[in-house]
Protein backbone atom coordinates (compact mmCIF):
# COMPACT_ATOMS: atom_id res chain seq x y z
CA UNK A 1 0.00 0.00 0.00
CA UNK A 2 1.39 3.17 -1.22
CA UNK A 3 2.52 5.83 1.83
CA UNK A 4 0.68 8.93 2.38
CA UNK A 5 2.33 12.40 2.21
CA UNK A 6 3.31 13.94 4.87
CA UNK A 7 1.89 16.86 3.37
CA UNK A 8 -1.34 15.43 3.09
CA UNK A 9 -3.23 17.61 5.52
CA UNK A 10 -6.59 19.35 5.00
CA UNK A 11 -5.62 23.41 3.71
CA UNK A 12 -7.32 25.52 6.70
CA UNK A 13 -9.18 27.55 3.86
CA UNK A 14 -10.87 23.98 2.81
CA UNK A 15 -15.07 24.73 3.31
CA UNK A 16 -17.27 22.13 3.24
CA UNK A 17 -19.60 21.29 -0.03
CA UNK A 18 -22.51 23.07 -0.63
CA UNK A 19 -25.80 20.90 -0.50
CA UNK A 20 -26.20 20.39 -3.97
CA UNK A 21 -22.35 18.63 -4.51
CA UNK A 22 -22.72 17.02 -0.39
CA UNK A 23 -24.02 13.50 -2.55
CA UNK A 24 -20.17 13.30 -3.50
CA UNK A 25 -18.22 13.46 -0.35
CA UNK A 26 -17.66 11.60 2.83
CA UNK A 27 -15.95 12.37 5.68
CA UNK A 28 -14.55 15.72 3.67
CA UNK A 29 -13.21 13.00 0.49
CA UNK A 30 -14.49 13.17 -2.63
CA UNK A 31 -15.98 9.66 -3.07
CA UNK A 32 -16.82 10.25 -7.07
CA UNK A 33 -16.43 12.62 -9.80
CA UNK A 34 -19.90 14.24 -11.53
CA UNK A 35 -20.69 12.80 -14.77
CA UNK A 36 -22.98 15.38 -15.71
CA UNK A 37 -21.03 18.23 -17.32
CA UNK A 38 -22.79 20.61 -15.18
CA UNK A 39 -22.69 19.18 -11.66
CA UNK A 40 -18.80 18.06 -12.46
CA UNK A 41 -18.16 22.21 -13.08
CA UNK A 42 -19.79 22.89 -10.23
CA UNK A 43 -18.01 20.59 -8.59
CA UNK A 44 -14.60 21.73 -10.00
CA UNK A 45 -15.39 25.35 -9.33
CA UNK A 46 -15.83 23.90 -5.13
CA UNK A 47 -12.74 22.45 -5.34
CA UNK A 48 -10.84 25.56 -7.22
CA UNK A 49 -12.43 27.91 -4.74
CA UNK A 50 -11.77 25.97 -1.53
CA UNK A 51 -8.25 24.22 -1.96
CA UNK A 52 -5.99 26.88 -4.45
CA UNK A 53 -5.45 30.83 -2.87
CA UNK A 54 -5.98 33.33 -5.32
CA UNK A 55 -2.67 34.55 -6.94
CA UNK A 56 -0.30 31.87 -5.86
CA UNK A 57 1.90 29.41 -7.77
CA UNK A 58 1.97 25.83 -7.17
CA UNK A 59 4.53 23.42 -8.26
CA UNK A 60 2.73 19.89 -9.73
CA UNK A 61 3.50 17.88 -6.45
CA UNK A 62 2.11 20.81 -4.46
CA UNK A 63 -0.78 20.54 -6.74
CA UNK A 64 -1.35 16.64 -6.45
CA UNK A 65 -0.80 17.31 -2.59
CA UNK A 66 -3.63 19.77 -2.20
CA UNK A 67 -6.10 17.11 -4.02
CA UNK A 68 -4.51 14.40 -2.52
CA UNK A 69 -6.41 15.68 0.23
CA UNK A 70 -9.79 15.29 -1.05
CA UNK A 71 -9.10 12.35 -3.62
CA UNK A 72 -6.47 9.47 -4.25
CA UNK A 73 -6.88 10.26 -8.47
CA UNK A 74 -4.71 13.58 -8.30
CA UNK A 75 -4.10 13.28 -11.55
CA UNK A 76 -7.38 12.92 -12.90
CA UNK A 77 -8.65 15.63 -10.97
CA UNK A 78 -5.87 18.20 -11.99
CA UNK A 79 -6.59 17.33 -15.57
CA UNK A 80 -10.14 17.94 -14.70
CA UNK A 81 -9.53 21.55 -13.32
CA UNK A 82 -7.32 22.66 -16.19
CA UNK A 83 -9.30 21.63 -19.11
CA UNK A 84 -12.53 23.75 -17.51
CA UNK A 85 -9.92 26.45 -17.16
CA UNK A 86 -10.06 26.55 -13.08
CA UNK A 87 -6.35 25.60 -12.98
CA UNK A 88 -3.94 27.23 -15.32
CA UNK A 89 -0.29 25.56 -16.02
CA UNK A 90 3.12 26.98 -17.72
CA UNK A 91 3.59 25.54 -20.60
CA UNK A 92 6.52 23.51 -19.04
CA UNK A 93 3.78 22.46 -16.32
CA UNK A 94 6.16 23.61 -13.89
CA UNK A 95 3.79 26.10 -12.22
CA UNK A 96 0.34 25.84 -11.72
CA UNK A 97 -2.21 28.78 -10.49
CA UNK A 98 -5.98 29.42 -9.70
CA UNK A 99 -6.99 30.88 -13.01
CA UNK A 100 -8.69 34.24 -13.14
CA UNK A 101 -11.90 33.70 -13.79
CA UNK A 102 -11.70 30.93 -11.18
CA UNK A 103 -10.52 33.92 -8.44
């Protein structure tokens, strides 16, 4: 069994789903990903808001840390938030950041 990160703590900015998105989460994990277009944005946009500040760069593992803490598919999700344009990336994909319209 893989070890969790050490980093792998809850961000204190991290607020709890809204009703409508409450269906996908136990015990503050995200227990499946939307397949509705719609409720997956809305979704998305919960998990932009909550887990990424405003204005500051990540670094990928930073990234997969922060959803690490809300699902084991980090990699999935991240895709997720940058192809709705929540999440933007350098072209390198050294740096990530909340995009604007996300802020």
């Amino acid at each position: 069994m893989p070890q969790e990160s050490a980093h792998r703590t809850r961000p204190p900015h991290t607020a709890p789903a809204p009703d409508s998105l409450s269906r996908f989460f136990a015990d503050g994990r995200l227990t499946a990903v939307p397949r509705r277009p719609a409720v997956r944005e809305a979704l998305l946009a919960h998990l932009a808001d909550t887990l990424f500040e405003s204005g500051r760069a990540y670094t990928e593992p930073e990234v997969n840390d922060v959803l690490g803490t809300v699902h084991e598919d980090t990699a999935a999700l991240r895709r997720h938030l940058i192809t709705s344009g929540l999440l933007d990336r350098t072209r390198d994909g050294s740096t990530y950041r909340r995009a604007a319209a996300a802020c």
